[in-house]
Protein backbone atom coordinates (compact mmCIF):
# COMPACT_ATOMS: atom_id res chain seq x y z
CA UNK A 1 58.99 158.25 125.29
CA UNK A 2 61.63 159.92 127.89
CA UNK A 3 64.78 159.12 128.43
CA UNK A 4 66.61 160.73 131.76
CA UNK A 5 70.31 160.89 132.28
CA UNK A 6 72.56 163.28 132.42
CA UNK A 7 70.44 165.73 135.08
CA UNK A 8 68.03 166.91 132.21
CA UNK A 9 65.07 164.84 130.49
CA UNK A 10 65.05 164.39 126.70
CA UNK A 11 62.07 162.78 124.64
CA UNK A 12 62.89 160.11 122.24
CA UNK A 13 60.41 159.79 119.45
CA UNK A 14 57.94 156.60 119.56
CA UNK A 15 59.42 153.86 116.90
CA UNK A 16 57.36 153.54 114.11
CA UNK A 17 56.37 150.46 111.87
CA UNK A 18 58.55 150.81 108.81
CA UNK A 19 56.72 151.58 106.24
CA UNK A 20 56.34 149.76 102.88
CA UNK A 21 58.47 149.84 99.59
CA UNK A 22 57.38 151.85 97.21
CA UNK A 23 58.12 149.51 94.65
CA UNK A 24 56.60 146.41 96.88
CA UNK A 25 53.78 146.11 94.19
CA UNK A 26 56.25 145.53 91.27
CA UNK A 27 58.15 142.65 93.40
CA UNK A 28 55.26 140.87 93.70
CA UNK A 29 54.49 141.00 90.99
CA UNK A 30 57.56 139.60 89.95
CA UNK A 31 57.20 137.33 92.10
CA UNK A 32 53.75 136.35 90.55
CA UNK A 33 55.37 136.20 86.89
CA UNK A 34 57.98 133.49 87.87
CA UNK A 35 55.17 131.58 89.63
CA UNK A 36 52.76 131.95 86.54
CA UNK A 37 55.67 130.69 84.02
CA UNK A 38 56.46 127.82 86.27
CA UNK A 39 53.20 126.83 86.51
CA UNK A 40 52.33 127.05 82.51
CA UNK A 41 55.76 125.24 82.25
CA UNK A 42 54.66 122.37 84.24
CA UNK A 43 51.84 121.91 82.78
CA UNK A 44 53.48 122.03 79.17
CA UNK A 45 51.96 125.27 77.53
CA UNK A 46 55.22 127.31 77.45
CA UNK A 47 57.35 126.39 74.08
CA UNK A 48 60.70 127.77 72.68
CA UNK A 49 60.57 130.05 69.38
CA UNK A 50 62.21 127.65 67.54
CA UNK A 51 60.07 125.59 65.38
CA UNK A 52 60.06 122.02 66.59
CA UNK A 53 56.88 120.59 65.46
CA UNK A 54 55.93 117.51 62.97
CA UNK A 55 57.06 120.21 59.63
CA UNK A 56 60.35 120.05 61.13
CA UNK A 57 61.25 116.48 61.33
CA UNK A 58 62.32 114.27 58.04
CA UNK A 59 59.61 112.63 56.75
CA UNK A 60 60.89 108.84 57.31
CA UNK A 61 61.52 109.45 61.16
CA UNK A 62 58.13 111.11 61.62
CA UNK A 63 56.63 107.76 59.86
CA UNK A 64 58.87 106.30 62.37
CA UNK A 65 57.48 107.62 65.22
CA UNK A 66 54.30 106.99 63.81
CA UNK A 67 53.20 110.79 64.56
CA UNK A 68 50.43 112.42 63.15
CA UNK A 69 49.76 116.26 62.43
CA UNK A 70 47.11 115.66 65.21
CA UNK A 71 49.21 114.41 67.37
CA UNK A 72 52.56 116.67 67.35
CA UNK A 73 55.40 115.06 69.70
CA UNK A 74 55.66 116.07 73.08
CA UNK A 75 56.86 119.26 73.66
CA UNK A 76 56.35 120.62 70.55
CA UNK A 77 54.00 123.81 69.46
CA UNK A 78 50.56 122.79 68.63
CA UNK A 79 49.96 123.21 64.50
CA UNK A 80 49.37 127.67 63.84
CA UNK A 81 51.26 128.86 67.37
CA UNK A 82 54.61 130.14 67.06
CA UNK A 83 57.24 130.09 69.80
CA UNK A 84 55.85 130.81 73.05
CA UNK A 85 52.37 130.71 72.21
CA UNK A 86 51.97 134.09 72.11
CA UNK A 87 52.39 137.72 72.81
CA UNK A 88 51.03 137.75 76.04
CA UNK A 89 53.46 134.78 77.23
CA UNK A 90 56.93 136.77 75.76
CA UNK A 91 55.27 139.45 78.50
CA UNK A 92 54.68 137.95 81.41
CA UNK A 93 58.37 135.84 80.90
CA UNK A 94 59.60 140.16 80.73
CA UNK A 95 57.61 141.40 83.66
CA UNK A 96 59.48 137.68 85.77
CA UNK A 97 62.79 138.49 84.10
CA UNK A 98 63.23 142.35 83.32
CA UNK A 99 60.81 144.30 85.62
CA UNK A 100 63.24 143.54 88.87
CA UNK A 101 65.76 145.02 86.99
CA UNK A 102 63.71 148.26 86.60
CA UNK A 103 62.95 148.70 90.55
CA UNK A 104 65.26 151.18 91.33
CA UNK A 105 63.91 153.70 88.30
CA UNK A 106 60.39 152.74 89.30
CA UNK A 107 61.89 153.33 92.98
CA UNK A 108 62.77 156.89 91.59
CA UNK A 109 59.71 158.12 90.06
CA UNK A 110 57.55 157.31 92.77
CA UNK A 111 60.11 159.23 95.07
CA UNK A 112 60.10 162.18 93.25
CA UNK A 113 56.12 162.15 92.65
CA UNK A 114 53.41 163.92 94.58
CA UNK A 115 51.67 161.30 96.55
CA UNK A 116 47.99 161.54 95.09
CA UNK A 117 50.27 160.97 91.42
CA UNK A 118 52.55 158.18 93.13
CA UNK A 119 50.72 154.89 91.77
CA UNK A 120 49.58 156.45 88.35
CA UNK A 121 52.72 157.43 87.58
CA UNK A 122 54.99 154.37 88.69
CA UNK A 123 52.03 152.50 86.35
CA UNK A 124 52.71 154.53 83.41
CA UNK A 125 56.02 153.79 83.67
CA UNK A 126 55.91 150.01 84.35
CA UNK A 127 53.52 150.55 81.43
CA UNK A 128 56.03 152.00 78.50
CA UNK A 129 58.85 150.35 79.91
CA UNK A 130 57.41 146.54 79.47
CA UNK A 131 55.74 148.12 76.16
CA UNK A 132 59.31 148.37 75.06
CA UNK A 133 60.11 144.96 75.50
CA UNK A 134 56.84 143.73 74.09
CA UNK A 135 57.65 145.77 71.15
CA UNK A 136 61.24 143.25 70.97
CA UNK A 137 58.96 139.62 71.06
CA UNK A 138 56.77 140.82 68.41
CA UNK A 139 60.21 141.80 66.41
CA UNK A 140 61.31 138.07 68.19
CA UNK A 141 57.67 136.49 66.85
CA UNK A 142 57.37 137.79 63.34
CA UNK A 143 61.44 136.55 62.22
CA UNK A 144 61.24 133.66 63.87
CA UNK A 145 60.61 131.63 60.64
CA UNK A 146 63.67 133.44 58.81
CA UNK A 147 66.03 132.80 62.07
CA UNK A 148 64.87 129.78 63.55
CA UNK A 149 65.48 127.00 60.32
CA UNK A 150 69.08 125.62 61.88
CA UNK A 151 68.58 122.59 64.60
CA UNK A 152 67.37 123.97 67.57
CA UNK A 153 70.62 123.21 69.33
CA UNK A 154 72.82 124.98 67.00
CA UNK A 155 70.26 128.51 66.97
CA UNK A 156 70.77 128.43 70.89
CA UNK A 157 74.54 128.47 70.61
CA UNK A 158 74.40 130.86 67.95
CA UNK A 159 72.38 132.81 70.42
CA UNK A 160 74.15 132.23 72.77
CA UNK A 161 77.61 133.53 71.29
CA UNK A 162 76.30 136.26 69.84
CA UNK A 163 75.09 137.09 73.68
CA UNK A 164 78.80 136.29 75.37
CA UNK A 165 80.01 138.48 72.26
CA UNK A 166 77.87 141.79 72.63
CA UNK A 167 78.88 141.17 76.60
CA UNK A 168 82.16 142.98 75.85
CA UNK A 169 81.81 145.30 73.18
CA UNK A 170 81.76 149.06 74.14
CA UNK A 171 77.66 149.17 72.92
CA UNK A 172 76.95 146.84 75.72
CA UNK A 173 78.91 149.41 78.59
CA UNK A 174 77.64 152.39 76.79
CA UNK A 175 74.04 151.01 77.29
CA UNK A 176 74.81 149.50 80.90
CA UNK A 177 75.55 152.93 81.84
CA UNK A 178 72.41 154.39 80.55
CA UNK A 179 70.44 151.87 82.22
CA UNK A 180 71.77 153.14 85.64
CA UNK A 181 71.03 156.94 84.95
CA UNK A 182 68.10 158.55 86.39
CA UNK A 183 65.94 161.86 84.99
CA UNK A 184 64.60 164.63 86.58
CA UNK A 185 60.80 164.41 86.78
CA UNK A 186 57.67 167.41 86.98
CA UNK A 187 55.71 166.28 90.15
CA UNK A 188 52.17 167.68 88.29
CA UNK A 189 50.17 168.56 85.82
CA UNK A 190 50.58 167.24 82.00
CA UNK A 191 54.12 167.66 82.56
CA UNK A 192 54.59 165.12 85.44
CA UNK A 193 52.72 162.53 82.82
CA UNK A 194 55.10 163.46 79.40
CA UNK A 195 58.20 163.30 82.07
CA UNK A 196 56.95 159.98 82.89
CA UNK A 197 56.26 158.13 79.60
CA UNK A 198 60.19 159.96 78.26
CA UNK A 199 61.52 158.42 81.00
CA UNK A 200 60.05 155.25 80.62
CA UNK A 201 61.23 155.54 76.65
CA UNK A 202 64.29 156.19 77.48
CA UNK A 203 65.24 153.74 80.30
CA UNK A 204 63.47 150.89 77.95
CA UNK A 205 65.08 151.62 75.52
CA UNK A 206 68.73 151.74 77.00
CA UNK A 207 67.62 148.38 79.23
CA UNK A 208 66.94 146.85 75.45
CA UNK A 209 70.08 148.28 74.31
CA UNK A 210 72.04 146.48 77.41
CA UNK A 211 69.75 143.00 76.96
CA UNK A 212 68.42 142.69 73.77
CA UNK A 213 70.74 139.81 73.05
CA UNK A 214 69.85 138.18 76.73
CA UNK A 215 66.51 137.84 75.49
CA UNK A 216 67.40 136.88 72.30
CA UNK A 217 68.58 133.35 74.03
CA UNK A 218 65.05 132.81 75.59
CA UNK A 219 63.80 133.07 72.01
CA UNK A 220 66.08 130.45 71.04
CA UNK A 221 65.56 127.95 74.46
CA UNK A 222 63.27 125.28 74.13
CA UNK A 223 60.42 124.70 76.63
CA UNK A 224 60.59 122.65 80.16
CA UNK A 225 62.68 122.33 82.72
CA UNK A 226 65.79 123.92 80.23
CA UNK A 227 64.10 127.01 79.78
CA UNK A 228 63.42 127.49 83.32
CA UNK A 229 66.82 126.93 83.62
CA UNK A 230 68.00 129.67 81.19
CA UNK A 231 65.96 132.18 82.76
CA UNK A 232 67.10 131.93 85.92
CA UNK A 233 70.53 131.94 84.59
CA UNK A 234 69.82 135.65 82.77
CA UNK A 235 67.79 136.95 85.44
CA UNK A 236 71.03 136.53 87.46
CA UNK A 237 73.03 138.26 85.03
CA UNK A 238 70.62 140.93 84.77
CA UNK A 239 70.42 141.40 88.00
CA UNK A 240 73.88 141.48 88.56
CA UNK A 241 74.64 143.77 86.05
CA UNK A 242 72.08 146.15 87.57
CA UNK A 243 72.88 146.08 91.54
CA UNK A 244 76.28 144.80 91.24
CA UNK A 245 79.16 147.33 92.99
CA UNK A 246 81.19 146.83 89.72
CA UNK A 247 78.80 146.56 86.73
CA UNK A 248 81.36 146.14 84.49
CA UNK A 249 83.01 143.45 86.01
CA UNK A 250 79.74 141.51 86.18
CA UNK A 251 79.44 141.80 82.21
CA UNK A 252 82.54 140.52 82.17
CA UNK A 253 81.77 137.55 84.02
CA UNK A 254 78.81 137.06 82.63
CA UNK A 255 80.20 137.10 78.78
CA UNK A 256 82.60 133.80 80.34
CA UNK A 257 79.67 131.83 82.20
CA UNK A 258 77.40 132.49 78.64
CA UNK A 259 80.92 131.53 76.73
CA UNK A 260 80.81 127.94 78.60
CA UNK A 261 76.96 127.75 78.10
CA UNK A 262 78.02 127.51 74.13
CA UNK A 263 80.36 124.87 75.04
CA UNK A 264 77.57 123.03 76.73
CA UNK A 265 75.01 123.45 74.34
CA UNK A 266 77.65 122.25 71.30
CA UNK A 267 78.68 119.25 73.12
CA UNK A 268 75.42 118.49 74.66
CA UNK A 269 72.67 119.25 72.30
CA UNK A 270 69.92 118.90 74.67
CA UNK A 271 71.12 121.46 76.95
CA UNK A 272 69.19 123.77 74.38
């Protein structure tokens, strides 16, 4: 295109169609996570960790209800499953919750990757980094019987303190900060790959350092419309804490709103 003005011509280059986010793959499917656990949610296959089945009732109000170990009350784990039903479910709630919170590393190794490497590198990444926090729910799974023996309603505010608590020690900055550091990457060869998977490592690990006890209230919520609830809650404080100006005065924040939410769960037992 040319412009004229002035007494001399200059030529303006044509706009061009914006191109796509790197990362648009990873927001969908994000996007797709929140939509899967919504939908297993509804139909009443997503459970809390906490134990909540026939075992766990006294025996005269389970006569009461007349309920048989066939038959376990609604909204309690089928007999053998523990918590979420498995593995793969503790995953898919990370990639809806934690992944967004990862866009702007994933963001920075496919920026600073050769574009025939782009995709397989952002994928190893995404790879190690939910690895890490599948690594946590199978820590989360396996203690779940030593943990989860209290009333479900008093292990969520448990959880839930010990949350508003690590919110404000200098652990919880310490790993914010991390979490917001980058790492210079090799753009080929073996190297590109090892830079990729330390990276990963790393951020994981300093993303688990910032949230483990986040996540540690999921393992405590119960399943429905409440635990829907809580994760919306902590995806908005992780994603505060990540994009916010100010990090630390979003951990501050959050450490209050979490500090009311063991208020609420005390007083109102089936806010858990």
């Amino acid at each position: 295109m040319v412009l004229e003005g002035a007494g001399r011509a200059r030529t303006v280059p044509a706009r061009r169609w914006p191109l796509p986010r790197v990362t648009l793959w990873y927001e969908l499917a994000a996007v797709a996570a929140w939509i899967a656990v919504i939908a297993l949610t509804a139909a009443g296959a997503v459970h809390g960790l906490h134990p909540a089945g026939p075992a766990a009732a006294p025996a005269d109000e389970t006569a009461h209800h007349h309920v048989t170990p066939a038959h376990p009350p609604h909204g309690a784990p089928a007999p053998g499953t523990v918590g979420f039903g498995s593995l793969a479910m503790w995953t898919l709630m990370c990639v809806a919750m934690m992944l967004p919170a990862a866009l702007p590393a994933l963001a920075h190794v496919g920026e600073n990757s050769l574009r025939r490497c782009r995709q397989r590198a952002m994928a190893g990444f995404a790879a190690v980094y939910l690895t890490v926090w599948t690594g946590y729910g199978a820590l989360l799974l396996v203690t779940a019987p030593l943990w989860s023996r209290p009333p479900g309603h008093a292990v969520a505010a448990g959880a839930l303190a010990l949350a508003a608590a690590w919110q404000l020690t200098v652990h919880k900055r310490r790993a914010l900060r991390d979490c917001h550091r980058s790492s210079p990457l090799p753009l080929s060869g073996p190297r590109a790959a090892v830079g990729t998977v330390r990276f990963g490592l790393r951020h994981g690990g300093a993303c688990l350092r910032s949230c483990w006890a986040l996540m540690a209230v999921m393992a405590a919520a119960g399943g429905g419309g409440a635990m829907l609830a809580w994760m919306a809650l902590l995806t908005g404080i992780v994603m505060a804490e990540r994009f916010a100006a100010g990090p630390g005065r979003a951990t501050r924040l959050a450490a209050g709103v979490l500090a009311a939410a063991v208020l609420a769960v005390a007083l109102t037992p089936a806010a858990a």
